[in-house]
Protein backbone atom coordinates (compact mmCIF):
# COMPACT_ATOMS: atom_id res chain seq x y z
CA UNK A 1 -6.74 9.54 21.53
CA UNK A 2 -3.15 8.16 22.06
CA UNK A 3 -0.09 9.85 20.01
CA UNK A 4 -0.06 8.72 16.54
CA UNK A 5 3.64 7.69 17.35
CA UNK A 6 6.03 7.78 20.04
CA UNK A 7 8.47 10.58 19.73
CA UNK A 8 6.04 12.42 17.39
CA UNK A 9 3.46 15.06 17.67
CA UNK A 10 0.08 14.49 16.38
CA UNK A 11 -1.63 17.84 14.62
CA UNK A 12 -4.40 17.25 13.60
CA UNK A 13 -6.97 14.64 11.92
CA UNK A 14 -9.60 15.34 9.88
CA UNK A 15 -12.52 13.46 8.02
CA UNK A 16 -13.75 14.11 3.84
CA UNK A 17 -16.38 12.56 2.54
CA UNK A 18 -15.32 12.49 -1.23
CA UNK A 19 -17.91 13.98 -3.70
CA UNK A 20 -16.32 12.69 -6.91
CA UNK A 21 -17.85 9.82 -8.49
CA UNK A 22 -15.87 6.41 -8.21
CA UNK A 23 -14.80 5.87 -11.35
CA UNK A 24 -13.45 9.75 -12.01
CA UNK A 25 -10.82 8.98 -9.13
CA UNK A 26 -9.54 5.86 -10.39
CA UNK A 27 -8.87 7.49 -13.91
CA UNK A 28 -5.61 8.30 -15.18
CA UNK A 29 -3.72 10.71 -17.47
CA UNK A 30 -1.48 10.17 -20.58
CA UNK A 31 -1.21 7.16 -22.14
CA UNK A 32 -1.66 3.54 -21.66
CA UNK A 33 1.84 2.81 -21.49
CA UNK A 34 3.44 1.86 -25.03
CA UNK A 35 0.69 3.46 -26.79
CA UNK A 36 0.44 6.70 -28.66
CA UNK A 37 -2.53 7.55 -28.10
CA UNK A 38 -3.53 10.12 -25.12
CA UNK A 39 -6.18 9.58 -22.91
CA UNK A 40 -6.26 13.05 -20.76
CA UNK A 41 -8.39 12.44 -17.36
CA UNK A 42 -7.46 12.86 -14.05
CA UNK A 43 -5.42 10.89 -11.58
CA UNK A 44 -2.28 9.00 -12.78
CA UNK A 45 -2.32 4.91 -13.02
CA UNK A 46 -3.39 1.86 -15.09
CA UNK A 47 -4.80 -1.58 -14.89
CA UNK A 48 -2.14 -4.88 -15.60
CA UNK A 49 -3.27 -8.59 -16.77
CA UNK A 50 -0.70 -11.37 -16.15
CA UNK A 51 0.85 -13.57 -14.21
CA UNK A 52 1.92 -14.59 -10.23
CA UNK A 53 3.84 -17.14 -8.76
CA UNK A 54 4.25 -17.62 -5.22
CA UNK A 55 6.99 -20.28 -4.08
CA UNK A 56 7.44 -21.45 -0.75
CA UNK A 57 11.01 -20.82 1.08
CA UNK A 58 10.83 -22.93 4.23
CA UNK A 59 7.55 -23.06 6.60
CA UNK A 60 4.86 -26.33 7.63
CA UNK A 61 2.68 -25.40 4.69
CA UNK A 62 2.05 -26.27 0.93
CA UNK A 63 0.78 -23.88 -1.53
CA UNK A 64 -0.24 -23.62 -4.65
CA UNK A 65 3.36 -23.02 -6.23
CA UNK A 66 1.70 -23.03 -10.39
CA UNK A 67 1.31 -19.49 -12.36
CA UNK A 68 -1.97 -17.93 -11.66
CA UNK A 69 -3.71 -15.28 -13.43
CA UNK A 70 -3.13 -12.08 -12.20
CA UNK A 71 -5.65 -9.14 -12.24
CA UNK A 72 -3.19 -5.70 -10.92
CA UNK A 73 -4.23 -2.12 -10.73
CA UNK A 74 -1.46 0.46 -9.74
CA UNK A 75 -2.45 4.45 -9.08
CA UNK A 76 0.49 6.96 -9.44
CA UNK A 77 -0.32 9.96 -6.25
CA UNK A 78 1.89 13.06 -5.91
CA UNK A 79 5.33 12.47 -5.12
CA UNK A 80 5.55 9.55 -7.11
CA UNK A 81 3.70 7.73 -4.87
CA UNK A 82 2.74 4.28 -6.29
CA UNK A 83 -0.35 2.21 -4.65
CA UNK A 84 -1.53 -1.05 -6.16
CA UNK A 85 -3.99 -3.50 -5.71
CA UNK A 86 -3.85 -7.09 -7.10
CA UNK A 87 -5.91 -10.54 -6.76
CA UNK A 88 -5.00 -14.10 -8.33
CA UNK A 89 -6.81 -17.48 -7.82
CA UNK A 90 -5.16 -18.05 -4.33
CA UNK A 91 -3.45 -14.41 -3.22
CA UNK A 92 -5.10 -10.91 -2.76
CA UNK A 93 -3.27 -7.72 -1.38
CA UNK A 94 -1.64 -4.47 -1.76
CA UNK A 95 1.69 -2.72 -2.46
CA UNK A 96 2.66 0.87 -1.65
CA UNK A 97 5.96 2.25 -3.08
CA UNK A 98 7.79 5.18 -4.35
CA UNK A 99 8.27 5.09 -8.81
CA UNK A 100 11.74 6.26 -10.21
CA UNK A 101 11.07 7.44 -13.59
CA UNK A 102 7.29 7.10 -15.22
CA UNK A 103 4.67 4.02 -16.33
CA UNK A 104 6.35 3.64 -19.37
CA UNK A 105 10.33 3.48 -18.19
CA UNK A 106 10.84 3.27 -14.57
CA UNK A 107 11.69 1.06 -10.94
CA UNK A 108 9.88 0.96 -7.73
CA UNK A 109 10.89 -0.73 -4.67
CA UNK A 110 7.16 -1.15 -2.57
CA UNK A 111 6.43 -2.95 0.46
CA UNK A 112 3.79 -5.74 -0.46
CA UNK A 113 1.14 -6.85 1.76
CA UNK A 114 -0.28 -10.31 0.81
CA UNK A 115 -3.21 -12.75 2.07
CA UNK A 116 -1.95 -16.56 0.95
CA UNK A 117 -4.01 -19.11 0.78
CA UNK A 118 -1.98 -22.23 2.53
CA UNK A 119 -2.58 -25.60 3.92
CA UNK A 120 -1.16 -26.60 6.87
CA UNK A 121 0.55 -29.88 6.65
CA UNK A 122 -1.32 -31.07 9.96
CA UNK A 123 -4.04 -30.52 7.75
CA UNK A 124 -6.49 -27.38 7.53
CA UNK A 125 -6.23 -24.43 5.06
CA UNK A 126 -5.18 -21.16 6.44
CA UNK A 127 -5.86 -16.93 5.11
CA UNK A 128 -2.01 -16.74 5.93
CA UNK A 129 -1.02 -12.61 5.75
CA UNK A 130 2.09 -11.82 4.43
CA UNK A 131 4.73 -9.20 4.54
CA UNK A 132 7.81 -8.55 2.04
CA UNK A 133 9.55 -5.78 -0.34
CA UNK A 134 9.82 -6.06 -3.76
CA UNK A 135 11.58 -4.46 -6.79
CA UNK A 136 9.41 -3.84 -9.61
CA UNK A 137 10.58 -2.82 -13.42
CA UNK A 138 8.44 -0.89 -16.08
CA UNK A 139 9.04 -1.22 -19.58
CA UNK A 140 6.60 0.08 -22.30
CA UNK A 141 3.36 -1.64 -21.33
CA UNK A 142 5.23 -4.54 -19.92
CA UNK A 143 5.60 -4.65 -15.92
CA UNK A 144 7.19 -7.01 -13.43
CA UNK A 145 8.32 -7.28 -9.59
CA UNK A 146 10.48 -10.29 -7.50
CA UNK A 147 10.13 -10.20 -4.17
CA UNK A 148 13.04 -10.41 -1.57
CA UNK A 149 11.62 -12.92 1.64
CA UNK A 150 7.57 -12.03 2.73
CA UNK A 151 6.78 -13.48 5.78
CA UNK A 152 3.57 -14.42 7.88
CA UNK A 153 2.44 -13.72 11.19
CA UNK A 154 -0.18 -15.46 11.70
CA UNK A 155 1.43 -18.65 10.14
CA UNK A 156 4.72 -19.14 12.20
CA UNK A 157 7.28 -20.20 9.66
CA UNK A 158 6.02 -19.63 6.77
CA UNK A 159 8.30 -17.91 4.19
CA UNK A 160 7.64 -17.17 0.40
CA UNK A 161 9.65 -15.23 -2.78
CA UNK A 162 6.83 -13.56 -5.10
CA UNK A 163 7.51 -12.96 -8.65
CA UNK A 164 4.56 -11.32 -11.29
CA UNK A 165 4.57 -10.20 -14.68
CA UNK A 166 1.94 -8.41 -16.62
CA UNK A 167 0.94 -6.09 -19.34
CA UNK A 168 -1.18 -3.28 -19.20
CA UNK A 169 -4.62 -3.18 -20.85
CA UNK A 170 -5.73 0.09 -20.01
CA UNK A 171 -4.79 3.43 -18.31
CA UNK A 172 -8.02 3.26 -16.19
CA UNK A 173 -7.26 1.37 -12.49
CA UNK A 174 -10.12 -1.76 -12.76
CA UNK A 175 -12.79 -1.54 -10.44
CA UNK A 176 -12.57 -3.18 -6.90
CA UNK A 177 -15.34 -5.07 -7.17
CA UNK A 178 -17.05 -5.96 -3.61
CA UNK A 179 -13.75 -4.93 -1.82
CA UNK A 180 -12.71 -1.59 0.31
CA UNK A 181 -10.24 0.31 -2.00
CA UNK A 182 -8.17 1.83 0.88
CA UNK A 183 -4.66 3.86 -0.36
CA UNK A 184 -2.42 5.64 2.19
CA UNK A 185 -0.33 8.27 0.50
CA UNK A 186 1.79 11.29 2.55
CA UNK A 187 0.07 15.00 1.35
CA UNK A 188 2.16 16.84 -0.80
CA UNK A 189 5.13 13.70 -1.17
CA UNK A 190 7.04 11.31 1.15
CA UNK A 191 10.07 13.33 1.06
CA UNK A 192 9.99 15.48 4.03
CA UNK A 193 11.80 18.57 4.83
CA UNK A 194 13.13 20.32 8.07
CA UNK A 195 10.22 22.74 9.19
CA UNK A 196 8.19 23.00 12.14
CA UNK A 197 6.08 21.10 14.27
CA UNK A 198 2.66 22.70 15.65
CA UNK A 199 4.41 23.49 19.00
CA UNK A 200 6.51 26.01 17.48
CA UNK A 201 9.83 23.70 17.93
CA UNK A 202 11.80 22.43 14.67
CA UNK A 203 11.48 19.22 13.45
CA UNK A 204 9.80 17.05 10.17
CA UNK A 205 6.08 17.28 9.61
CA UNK A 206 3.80 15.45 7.83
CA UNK A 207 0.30 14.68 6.89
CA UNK A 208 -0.91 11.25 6.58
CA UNK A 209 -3.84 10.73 4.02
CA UNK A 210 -6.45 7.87 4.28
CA UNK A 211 -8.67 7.53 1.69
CA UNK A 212 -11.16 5.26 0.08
CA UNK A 213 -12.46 4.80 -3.61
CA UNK A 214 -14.78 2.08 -4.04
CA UNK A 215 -17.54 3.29 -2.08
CA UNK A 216 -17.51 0.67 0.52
CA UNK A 217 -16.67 1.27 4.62
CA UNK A 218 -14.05 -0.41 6.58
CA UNK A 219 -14.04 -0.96 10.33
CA UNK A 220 -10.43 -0.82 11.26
CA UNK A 221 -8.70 -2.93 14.19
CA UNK A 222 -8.30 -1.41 17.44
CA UNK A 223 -4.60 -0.39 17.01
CA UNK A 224 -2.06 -0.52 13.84
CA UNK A 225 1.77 -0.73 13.84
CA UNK A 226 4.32 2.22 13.04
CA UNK A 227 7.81 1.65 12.27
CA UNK A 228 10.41 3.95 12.08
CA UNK A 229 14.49 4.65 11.93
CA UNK A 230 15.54 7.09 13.91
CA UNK A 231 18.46 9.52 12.84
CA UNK A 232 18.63 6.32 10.03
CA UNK A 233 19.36 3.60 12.59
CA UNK A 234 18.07 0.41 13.85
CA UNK A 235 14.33 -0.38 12.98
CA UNK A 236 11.70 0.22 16.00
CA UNK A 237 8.39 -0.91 15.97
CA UNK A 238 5.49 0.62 17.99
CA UNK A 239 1.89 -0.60 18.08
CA UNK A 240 -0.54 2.06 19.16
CA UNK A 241 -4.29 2.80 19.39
CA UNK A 242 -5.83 3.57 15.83
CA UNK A 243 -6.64 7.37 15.12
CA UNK A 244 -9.87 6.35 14.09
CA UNK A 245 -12.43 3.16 13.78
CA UNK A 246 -13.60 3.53 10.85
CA UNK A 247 -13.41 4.79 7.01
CA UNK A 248 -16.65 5.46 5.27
CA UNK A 249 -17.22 4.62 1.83
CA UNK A 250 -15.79 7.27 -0.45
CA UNK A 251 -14.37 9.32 2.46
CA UNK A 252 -11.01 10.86 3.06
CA UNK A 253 -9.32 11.22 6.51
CA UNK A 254 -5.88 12.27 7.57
CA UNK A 255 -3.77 12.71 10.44
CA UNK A 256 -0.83 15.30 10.94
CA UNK A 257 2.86 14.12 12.76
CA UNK A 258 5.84 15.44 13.40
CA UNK A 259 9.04 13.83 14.10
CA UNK A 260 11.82 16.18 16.06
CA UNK A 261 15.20 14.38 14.45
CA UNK A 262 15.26 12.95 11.11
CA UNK A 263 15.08 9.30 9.88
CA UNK A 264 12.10 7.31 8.23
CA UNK A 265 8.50 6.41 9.15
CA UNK A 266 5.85 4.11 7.88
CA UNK A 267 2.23 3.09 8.98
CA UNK A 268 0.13 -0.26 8.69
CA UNK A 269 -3.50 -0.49 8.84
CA UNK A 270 -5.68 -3.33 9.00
CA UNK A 271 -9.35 -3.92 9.21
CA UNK A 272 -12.30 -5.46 7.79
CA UNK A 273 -14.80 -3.95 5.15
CA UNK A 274 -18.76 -4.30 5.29
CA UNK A 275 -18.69 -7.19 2.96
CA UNK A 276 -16.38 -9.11 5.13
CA UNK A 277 -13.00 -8.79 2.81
CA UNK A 278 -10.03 -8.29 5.29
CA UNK A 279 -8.08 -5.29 4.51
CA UNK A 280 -4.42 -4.80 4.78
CA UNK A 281 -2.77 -1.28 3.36
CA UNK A 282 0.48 0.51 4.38
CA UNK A 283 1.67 3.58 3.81
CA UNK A 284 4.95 4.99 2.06
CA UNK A 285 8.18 5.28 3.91
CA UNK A 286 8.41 8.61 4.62
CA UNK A 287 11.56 9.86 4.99
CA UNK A 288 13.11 12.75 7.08
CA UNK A 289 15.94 15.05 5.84
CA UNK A 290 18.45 14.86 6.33
């Protein structure tokens, strides 16, 4: 098994097969936001009807540039960790961020993994998968994001802004349907202090945690891509060997790093569940002291 990144030490990796039932994990505490009246369960999150417009920046394609319906649930992990899901007539994917403030009155700045629907102006429609960051603002039970530039890939030249808003309907996540509900969060928050690494010497560590909630297995791709800023610098990106092939339904698996200087660090996965759905899901940015 290859290092889970270069200049860090892997600790450890480890497999759960979660006992809770589905719906129990996807639950949330509180209220729905903008509502007084409690709902006390565990987890932290809610579910979001509205709106999504994608608009094309530059790029051979044409897509569907109208408002679509859009269908967004968002889960709230220690840390203020913030993982979403969301789906709309022509675009599926995920977002992973850190929240400022709560569901009712806050920001979060996520990274936003998207699968496009475009066709190619040679002709031909293409599952075009996207990459961008976005800044999102919650207000009551209203939320909405912009997105900076998300690019594709796998279709050279292709360049979209993303814009959404919604309003929540309930505090409970909705359910995922026929697709893998994979979330990467960092155990115990992705603000990491100075400690030590296995091997005794100082340094940052971490555990990542994969897990999965809608009871169906994903078979990931032979390697996934780490980036990371070392001391705070220039970005460096690293493709390596996954940990692990695959993610049963339900299950839980982590791996431990540890970085020896400070800076940030994030992970993206990619694979396909048993139904067929692609899956795309990154993790936080962790970040390092300083």
């Amino acid at each position: 098994m290859s290092a889970i990144l270069s200049q860090f030490t892997k600790v450890c990796l480890t497999t759960t097969v979660m006992v809770v039932a589905v719906a129990a994990a996807s639950c949330s505490p509180g209220t729905l936001p903008g509502s007084p009246s409690p709902i006390v369960v565990g987890g932290g999150g809610g579910r979001y009807n509205g709106t999504i417009i994608t608009r094309r920046v530059a790029g051979p394609y044409t897509l569907n540039e109208l408002s679509q319906p859009l269908d967004l649930s968002m889960v709230l992990r220690e840390g203020e960790q913030l993982a979403g899901r969301f789906a709309s007539a022509e675009s599926t994917g995920t977002l992973q961020g850190v929240l400022s403030g709560n569901l009712a009155g806050g920001t979060f700045q996520a990274t936003l993994l998207i699968s496009t629907t475009a066709r190619s102006t040679a002709g031909g429609t293409s599952a075009c998968e996207g990459r961008g960051d976005i800044t999102g603002t919650l207000a009551g039970r209203m939320l909405s994001w912009t997105g900076g530039t998300i690019t594709y890939a796998n279709c050279p030249g292709l360049t979209v802004t993303s814009e959404a808003q919604a309003v929540a309907v309930s505090p409970i996540p909705g359910p995922a349907g026929s697709r893998a509900n994979v979330v990467i969060t960092i155990v115990g928050g992705p603000a990491v202090a100075r400690a030590s690494c296995s091997s005794g010497v100082p340094g940052f560590p971490f555990t990542v945690e994969i897990s999965e909630s809608a009871g169906i297995a994903v078979t990931f791709d032979s390697t996934f891509v780490v980036e990371e800023r070392r001391g705070f610098g220039a970005a460096s990106t690293t493709t390596l060997d996954i940990p692990f092939s695959e993610l049963a339904g339900g299950a839980r698996r982590t791996y431990g790093a540890c970085s020896p200087v400070a800076g940030t660090y994030q992970a993206f996965f990619s694979g396909t569940d048993t139904n067929g759905n692609r899956v795309r899901v990154a993790s936080p940015i962790v970040v390092m002291g300083p």
